[in-house]
Protein backbone atom coordinates (compact mmCIF):
# COMPACT_ATOMS: atom_id res chain seq x y z
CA UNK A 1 5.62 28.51 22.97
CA UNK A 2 7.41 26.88 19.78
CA UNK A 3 7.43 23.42 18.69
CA UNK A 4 7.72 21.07 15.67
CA UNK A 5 4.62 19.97 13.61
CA UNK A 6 3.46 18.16 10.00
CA UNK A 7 0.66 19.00 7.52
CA UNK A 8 -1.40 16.73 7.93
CA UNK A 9 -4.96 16.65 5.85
CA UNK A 10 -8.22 15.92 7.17
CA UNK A 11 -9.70 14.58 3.58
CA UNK A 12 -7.07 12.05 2.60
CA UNK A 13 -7.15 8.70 1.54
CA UNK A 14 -4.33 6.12 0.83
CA UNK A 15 -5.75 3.82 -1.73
CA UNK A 16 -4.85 0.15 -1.66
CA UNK A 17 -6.02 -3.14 -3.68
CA UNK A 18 -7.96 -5.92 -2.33
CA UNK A 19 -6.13 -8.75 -4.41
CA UNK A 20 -2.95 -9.95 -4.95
CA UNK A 21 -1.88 -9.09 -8.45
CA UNK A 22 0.34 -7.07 -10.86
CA UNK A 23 -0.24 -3.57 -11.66
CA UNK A 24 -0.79 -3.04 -15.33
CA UNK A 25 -1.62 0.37 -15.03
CA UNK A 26 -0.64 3.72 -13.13
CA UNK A 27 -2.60 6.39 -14.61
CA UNK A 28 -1.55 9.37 -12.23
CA UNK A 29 1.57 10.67 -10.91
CA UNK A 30 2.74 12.37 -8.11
CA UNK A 31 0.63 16.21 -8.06
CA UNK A 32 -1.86 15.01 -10.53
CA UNK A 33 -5.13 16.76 -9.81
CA UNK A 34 -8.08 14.01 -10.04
CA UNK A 35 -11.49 14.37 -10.06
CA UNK A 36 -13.89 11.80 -8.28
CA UNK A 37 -14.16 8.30 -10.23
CA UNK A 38 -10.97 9.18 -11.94
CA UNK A 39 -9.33 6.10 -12.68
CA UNK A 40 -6.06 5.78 -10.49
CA UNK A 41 -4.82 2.10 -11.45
CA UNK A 42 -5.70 -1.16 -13.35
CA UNK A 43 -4.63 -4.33 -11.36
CA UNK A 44 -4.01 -7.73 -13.46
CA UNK A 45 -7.86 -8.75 -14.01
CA UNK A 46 -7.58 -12.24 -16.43
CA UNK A 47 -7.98 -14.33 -13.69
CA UNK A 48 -10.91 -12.72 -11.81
CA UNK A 49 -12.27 -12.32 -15.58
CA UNK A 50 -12.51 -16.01 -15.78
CA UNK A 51 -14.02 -16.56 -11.99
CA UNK A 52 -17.25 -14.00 -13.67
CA UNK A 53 -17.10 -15.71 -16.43
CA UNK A 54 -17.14 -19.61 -14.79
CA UNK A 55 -19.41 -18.42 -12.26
CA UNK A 56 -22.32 -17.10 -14.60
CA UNK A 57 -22.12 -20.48 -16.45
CA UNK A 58 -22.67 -22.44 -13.09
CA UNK A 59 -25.81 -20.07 -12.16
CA UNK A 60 -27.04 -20.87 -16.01
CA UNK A 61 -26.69 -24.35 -15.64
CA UNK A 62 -28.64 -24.51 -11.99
CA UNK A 63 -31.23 -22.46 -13.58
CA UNK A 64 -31.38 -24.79 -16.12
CA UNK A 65 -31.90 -27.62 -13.94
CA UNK A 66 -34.22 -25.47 -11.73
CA UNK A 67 -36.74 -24.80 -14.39
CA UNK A 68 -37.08 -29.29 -14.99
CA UNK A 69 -37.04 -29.46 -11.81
CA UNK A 70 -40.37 -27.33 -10.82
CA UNK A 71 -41.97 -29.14 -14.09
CA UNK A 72 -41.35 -32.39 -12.62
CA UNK A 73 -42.94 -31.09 -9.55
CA UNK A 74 -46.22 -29.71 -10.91
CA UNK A 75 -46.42 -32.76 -13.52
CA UNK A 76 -46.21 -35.20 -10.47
CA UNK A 77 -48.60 -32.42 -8.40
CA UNK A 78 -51.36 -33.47 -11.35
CA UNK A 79 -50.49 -37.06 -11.51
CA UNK A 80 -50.57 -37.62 -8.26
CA UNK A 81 -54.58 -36.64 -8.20
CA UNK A 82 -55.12 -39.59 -11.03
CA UNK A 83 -53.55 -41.87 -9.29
CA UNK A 84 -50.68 -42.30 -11.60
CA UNK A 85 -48.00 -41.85 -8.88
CA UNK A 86 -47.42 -42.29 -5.40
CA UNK A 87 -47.55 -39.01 -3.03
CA UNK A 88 -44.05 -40.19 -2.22
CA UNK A 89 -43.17 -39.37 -5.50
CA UNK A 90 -44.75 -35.82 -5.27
CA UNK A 91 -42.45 -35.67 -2.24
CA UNK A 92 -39.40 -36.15 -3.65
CA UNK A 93 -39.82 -34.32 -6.82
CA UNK A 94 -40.27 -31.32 -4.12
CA UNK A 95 -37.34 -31.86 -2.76
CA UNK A 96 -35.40 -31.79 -5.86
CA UNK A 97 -37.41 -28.62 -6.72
CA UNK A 98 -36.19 -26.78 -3.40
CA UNK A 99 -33.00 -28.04 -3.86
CA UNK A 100 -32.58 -26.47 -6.96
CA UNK A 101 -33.77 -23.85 -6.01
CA UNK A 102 -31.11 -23.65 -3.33
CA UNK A 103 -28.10 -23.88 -5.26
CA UNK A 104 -29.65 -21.53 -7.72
CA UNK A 105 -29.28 -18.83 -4.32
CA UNK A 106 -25.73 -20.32 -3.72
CA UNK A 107 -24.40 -20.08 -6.83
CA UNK A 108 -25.79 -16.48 -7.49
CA UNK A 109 -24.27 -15.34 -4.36
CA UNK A 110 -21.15 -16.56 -5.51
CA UNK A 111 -21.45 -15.24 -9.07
CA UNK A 112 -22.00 -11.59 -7.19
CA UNK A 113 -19.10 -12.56 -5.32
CA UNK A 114 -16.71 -13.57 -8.23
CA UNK A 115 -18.33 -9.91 -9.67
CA UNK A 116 -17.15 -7.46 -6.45
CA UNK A 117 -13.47 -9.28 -6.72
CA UNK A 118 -13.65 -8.18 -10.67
CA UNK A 119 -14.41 -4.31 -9.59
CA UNK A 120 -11.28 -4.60 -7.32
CA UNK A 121 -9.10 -4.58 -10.40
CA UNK A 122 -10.29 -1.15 -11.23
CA UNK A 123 -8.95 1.53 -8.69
CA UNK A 124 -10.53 5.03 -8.81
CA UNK A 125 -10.52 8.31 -7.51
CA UNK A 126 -13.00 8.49 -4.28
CA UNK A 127 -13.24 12.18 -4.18
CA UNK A 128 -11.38 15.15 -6.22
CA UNK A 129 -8.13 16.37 -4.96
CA UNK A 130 -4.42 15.94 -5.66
CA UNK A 131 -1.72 12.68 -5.83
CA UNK A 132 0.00 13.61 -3.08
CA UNK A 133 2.12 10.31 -3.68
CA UNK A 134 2.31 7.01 -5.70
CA UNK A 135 3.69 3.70 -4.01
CA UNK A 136 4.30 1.35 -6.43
CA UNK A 137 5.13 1.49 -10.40
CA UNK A 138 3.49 -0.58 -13.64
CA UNK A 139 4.69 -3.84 -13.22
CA UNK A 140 4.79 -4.15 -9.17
CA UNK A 141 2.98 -6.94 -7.36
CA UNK A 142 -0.36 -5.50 -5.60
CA UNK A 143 -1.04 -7.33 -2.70
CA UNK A 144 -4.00 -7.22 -0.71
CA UNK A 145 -3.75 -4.59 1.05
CA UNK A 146 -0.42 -2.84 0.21
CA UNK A 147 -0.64 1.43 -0.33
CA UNK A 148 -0.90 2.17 -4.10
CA UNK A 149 -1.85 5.95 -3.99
CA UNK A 150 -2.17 8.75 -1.67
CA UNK A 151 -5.12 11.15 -2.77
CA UNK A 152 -6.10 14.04 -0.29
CA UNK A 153 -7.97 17.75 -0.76
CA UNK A 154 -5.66 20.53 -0.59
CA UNK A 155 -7.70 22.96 1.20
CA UNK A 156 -8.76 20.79 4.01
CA UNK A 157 -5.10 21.07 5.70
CA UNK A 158 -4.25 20.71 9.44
CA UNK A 159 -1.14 20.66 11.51
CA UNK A 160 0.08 18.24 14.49
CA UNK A 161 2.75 19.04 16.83
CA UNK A 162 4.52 18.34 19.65
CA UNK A 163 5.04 20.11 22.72
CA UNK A 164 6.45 19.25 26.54
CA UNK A 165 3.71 17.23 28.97
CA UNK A 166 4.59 19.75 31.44
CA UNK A 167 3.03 23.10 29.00
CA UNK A 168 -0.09 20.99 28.30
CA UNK A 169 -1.86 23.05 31.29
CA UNK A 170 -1.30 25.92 29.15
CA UNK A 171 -2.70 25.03 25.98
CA UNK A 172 -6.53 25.82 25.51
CA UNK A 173 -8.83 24.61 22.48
CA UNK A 174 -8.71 28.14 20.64
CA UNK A 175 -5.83 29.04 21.65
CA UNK A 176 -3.94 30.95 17.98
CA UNK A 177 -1.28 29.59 16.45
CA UNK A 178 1.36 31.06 13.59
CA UNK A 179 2.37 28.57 11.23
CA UNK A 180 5.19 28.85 9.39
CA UNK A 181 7.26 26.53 6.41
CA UNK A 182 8.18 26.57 2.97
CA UNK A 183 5.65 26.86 0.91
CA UNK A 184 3.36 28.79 3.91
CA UNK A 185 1.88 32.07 2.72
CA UNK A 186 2.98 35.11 4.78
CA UNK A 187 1.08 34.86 8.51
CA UNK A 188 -0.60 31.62 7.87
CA UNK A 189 -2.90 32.04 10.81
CA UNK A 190 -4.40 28.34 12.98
CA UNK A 191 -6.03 27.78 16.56
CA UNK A 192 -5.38 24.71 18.45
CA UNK A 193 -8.80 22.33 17.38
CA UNK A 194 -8.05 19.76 20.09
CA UNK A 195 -5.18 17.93 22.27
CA UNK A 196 -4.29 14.77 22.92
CA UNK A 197 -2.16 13.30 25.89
CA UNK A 198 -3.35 9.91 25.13
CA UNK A 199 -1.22 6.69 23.60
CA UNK A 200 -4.01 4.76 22.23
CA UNK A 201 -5.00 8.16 19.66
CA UNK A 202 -6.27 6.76 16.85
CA UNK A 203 -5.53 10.09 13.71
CA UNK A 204 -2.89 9.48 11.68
CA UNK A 205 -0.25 11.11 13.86
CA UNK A 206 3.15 9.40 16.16
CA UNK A 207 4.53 9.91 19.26
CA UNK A 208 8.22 10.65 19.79
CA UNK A 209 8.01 9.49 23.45
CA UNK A 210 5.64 9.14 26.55
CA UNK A 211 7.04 12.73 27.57
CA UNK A 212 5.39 14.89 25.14
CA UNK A 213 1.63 15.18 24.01
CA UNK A 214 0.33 15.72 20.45
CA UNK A 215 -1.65 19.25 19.32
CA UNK A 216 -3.90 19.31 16.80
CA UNK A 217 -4.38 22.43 14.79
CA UNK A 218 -6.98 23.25 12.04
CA UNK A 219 -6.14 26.15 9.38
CA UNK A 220 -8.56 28.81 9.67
CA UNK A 221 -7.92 30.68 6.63
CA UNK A 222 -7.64 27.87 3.92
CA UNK A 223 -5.20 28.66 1.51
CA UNK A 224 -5.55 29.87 -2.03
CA UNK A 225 -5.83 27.18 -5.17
CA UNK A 226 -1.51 28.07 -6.06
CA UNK A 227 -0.73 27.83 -2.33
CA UNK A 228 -2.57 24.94 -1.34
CA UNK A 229 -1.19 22.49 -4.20
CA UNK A 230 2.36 23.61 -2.35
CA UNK A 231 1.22 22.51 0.75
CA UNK A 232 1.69 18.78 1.02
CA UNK A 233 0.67 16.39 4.03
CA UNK A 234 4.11 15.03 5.98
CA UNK A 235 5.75 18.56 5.13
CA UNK A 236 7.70 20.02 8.00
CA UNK A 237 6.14 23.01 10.05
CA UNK A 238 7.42 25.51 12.53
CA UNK A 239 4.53 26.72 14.85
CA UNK A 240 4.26 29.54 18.02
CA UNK A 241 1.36 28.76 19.92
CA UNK A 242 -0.16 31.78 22.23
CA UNK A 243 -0.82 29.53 25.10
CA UNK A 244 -0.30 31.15 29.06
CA UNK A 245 1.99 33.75 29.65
């Protein structure tokens, strides 16, 4: 049986920001080799400089107030025993202790906040492997969200076809598989690692219709270092499957 497949790669990740500003720096290019914590990119960080910065002098300030606030308290606590003033007193002077003590919490949550949206100007490397593609240049708007970088591990390759609903019965998990493209070294051997009939499939693969089911094959015999940095996910593959008679 022959059909039409993709490298896909099982260790891939497509690395996007988490705020919405220019890209002031694209350290790697397409079939860079990173290691993990490499950096990747630099997004526009001025403005989320100034949120740390803002932020730490509000949690200064409430600290500040904290720290009269709890000696109010334990003066009054001591007064309050000679008779110099009222228990209501006491009272409120704990309240405005607890309070204090309050927005010393709220503003230090925010501070940590204002922090994490900082480190999200700062894109690295999660793991070691190769740029398998950039998607956007110095200069382009980063919005939350949008793809900057594709990173994935060479060696940890698979392939997805797609073959007639009808030969499905055929198919078996195990079943050996020649794969075959540019790039391929000579008998590239594969087995079928699972299949798929189902719409709602969540790996990163598409359907061409409701008429045809997606195969999933895993490369037994990873390729060497030379051959695997040919080997790119999304490249075309031919593949004969040794399913049924």
């Amino acid at each position: 049986m022959f059909a039409s497949g993709s490298i896909s790669n099982g260790s891939a990740a497509l690395l996007a920001d988490q705020i919405s500003k220019r890209v002031v720096e694209l350290a790697v290019k397409a079939g860079d080799t990173v290691r993990a914590g490499q950096l990747i990119a630099r997004i526009d960080a001025r403005e989320a400089d100034q949120a740390v910065v803002a932020s730490l002098s509000q949690v200064a300030e409430a600290e500040a107030n904290l720290a009269n606030a709890k000696r109010v308290y334990e003066r009054n606590r001591e007064l309050v025993t000679q008779k110099f003033v009222s228990q209501a007193a006491v009272d409120q002077a704990e309240a405005s202790y607890k309070a204090a003590q309050a927005q010393v919490a709220t503003l230090k949550a925010a501070a940590g906040q204002a922090a994490t949206q900082r480190s999200f100007a700062t894109v690295l490397a999660p793991f070691a492997g190769i740029v398998g593609a950039t998607h956007v240049e110095a200069g382009d708007l980063a919005t939350a969200g949008r793809p900057l970088v594709t990173v994935f591990v060479p060696g940890d390759l698979r392939v997805t076809a797609t073959v007639p609903q009808a030969a499905l019965a055929r198919v078996r998990i195990g079943d050996p598989v020649a794969v075959s493209c540019d790039g391929c070294p000579p008998g590239m051997s594969a087995r079928v690692a699972f299949v798929s009939d189902q719409a709602e499939y969540t790996p990163p693969v598409i359907y061409s219709n409701e008429s045809r089911a997606k195969l999933v094959f895993m490369v037994e015999a990873k390729p060497d270092e030379k051959t695997a940095s040919q080997l790119k996910p999304g490249q075309p593959v031919d593949v004969r499957i040794a399913a049924g008679s």
